[in-house]
Structures are given as structure tokens and as C-alpha cells.
PDB file of N, CA and C in Angstrom:
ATOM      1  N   UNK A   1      14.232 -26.415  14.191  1.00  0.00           N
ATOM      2  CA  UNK A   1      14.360 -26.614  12.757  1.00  0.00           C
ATOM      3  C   UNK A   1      13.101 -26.078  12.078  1.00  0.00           C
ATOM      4  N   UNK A   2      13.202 -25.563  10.822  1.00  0.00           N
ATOM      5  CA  UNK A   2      11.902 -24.396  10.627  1.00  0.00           C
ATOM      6  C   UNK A   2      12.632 -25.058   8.661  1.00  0.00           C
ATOM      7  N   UNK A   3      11.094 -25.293   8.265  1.00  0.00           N
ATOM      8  CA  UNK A   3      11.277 -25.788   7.011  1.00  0.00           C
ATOM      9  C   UNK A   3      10.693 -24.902   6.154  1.00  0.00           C
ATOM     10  N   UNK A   4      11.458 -23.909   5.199  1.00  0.00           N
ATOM     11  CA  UNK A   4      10.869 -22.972   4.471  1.00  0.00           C
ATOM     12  C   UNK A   4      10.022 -23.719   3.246  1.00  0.00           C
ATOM     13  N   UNK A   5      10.457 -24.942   2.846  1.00  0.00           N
ATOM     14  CA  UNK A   5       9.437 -24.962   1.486  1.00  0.00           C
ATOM     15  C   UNK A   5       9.996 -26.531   0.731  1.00  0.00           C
ATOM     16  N   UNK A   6       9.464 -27.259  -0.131  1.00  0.00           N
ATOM     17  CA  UNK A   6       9.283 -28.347  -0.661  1.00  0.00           C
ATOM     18  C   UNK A   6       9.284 -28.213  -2.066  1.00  0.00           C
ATOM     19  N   UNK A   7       9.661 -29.186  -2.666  1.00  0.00           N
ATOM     20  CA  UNK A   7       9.431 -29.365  -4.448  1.00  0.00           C
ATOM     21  C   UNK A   7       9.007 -30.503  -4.739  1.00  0.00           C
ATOM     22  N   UNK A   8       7.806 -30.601  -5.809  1.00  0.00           N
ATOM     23  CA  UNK A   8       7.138 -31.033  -5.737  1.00  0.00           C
ATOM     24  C   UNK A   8       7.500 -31.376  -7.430  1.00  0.00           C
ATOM     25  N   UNK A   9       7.309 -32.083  -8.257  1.00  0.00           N
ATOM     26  CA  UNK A   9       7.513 -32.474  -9.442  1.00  0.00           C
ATOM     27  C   UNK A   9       5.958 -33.006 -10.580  1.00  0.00           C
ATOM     28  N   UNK A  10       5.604 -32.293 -11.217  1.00  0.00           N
ATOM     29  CA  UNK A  10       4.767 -32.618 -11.974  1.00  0.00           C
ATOM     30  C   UNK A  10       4.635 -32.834 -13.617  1.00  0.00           C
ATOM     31  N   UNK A  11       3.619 -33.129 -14.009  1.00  0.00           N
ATOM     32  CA  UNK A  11       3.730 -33.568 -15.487  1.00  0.00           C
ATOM     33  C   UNK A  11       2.968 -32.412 -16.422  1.00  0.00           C
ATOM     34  N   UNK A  12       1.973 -31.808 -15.602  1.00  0.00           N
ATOM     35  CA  UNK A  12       1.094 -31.060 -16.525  1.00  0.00           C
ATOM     36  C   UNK A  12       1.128 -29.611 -15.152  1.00  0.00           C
ATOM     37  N   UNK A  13       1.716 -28.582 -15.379  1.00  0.00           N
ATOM     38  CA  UNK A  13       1.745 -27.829 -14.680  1.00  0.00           C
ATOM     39  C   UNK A  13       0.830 -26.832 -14.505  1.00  0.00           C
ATOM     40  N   UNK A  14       0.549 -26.438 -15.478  1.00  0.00           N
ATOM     41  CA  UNK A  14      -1.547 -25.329 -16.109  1.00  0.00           C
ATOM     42  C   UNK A  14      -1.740 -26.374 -15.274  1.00  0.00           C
ATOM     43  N   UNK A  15      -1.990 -27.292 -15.099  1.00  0.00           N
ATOM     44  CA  UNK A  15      -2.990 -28.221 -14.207  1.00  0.00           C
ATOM     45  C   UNK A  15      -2.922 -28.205 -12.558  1.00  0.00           C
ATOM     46  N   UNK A  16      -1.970 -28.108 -12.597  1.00  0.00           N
ATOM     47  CA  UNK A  16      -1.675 -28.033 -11.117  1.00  0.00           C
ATOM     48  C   UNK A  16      -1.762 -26.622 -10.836  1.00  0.00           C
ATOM     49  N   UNK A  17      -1.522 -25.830 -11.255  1.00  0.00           N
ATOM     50  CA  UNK A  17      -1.575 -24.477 -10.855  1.00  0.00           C
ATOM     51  C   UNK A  17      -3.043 -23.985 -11.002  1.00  0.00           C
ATOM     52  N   UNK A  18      -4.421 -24.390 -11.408  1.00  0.00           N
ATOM     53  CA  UNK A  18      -5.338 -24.638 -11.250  1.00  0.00           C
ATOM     54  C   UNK A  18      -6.116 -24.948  -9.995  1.00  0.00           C
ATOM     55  N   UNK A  19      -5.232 -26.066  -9.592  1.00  0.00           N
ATOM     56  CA  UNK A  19      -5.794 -26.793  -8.641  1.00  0.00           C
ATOM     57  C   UNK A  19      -5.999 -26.475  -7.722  1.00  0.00           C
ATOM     58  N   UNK A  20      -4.168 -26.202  -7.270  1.00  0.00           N
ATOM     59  CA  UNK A  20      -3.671 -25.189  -5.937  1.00  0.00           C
ATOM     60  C   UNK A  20      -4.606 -23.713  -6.127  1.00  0.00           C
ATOM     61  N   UNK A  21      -4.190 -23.415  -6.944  1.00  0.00           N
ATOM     62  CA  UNK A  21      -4.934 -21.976  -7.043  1.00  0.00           C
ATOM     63  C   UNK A  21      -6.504 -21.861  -6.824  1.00  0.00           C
ATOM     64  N   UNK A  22      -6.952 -22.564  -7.556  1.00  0.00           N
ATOM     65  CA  UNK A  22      -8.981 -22.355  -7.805  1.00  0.00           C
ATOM     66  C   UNK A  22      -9.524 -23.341  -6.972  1.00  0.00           C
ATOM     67  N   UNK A  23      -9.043 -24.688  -6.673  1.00  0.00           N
ATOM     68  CA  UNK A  23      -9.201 -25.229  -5.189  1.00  0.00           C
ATOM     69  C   UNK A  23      -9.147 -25.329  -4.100  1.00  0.00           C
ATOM     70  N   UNK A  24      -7.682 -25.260  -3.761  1.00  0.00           N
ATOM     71  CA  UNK A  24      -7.612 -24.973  -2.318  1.00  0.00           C
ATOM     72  C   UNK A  24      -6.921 -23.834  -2.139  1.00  0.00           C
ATOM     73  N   UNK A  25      -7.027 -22.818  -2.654  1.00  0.00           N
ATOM     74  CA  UNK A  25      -6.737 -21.392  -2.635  1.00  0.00           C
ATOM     75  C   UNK A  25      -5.411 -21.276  -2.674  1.00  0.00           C
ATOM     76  N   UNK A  26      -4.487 -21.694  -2.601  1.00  0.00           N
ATOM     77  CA  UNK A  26      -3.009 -20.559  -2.561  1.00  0.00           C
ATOM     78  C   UNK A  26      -3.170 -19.586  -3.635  1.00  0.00           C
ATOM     79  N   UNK A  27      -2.070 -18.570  -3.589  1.00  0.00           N
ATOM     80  CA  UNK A  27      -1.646 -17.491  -4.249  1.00  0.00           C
ATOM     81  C   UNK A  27      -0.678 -17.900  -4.759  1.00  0.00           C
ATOM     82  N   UNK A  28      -1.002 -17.811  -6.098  1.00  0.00           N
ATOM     83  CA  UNK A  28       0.510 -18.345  -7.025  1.00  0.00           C
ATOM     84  C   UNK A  28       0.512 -16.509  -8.053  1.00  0.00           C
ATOM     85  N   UNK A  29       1.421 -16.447  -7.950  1.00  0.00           N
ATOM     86  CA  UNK A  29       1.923 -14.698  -8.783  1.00  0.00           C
ATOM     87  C   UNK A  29       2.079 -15.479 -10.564  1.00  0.00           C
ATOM     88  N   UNK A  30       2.838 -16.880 -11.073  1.00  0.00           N
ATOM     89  CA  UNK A  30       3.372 -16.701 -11.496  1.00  0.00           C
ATOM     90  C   UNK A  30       2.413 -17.544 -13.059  1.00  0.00           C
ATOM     91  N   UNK A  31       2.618 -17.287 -14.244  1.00  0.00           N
ATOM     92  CA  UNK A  31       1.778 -17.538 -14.793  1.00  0.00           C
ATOM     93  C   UNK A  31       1.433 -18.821 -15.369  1.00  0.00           C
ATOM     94  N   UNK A  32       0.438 -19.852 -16.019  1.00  0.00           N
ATOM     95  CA  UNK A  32       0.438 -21.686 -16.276  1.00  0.00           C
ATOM     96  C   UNK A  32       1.523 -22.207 -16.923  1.00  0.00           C
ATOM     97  N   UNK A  33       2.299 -21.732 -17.854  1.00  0.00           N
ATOM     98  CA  UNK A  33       3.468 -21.611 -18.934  1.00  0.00           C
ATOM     99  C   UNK A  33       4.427 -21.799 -18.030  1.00  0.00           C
ATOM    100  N   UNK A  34       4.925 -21.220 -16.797  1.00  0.00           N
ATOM    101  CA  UNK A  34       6.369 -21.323 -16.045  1.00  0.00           C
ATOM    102  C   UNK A  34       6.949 -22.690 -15.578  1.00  0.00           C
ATOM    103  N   UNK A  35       8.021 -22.740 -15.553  1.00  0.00           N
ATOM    104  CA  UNK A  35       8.696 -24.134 -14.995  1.00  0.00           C
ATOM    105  C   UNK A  35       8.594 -24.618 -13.599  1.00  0.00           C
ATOM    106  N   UNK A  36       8.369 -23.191 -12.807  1.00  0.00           N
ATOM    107  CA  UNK A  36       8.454 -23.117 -11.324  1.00  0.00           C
ATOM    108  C   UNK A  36       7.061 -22.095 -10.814  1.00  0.00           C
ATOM    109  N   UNK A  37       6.697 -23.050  -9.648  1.00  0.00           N
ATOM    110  CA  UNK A  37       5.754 -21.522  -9.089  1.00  0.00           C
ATOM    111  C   UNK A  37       6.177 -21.708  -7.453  1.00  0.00           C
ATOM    112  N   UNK A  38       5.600 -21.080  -7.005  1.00  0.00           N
ATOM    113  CA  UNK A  38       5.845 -20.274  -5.287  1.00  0.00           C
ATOM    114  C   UNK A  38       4.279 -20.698  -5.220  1.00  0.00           C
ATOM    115  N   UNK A  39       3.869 -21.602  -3.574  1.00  0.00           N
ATOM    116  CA  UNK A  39       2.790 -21.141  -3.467  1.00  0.00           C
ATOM    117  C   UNK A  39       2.373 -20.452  -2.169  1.00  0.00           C
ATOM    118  N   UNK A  40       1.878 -19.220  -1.976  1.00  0.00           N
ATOM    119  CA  UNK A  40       1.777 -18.850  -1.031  1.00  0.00           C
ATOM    120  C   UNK A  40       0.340 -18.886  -0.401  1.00  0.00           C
ATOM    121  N   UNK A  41       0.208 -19.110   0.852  1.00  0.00           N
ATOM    122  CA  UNK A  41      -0.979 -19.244   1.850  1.00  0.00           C
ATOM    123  C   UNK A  41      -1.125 -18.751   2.995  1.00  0.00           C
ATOM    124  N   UNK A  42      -1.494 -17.505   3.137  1.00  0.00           N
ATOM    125  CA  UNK A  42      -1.532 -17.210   4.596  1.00  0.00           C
ATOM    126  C   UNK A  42      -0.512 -17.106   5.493  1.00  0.00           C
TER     127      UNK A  42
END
């Protein structure tokens, strides 16, 4: 069994996409404004 990916639900999304991004590094493509992001890592 091989688990491609999770959803995760938040309130302030610029915020989180911050976090992930400028903290613990993922690669997010998509910009603070969107409903949805992808995060990619390695």
C-alpha cells in the first residue's frame, strides 16, 4: 500500500504556505491567494 498524499485543512493559508515553504523547506509552485497547494519535498 503506497500513500500518495494527505489534506490537510487550514484557516489562514499565506500562513501556512510560509511555513512549509520558508521553514521546513517544501516546494510549493502555487501562489498565498490559492485554495489548494501541492507540497513537494525531495
Amino acid at each position: 500500500m503506497k500513500l500518495d498524499g494527505i489534506g490537510i485543512m487550514v484557516k489562514d493559508m499565506a500562513t501556512m504556505i510560509r511555513f512549509y515553504r520558508d521553514v521546513l523547506g517544501f516546494e510549493i509552485n502555487e501562489p498565498e491567494d490559492t485554495g489548494n497547494v501541492y507540497l513537494i519535498k525531495g
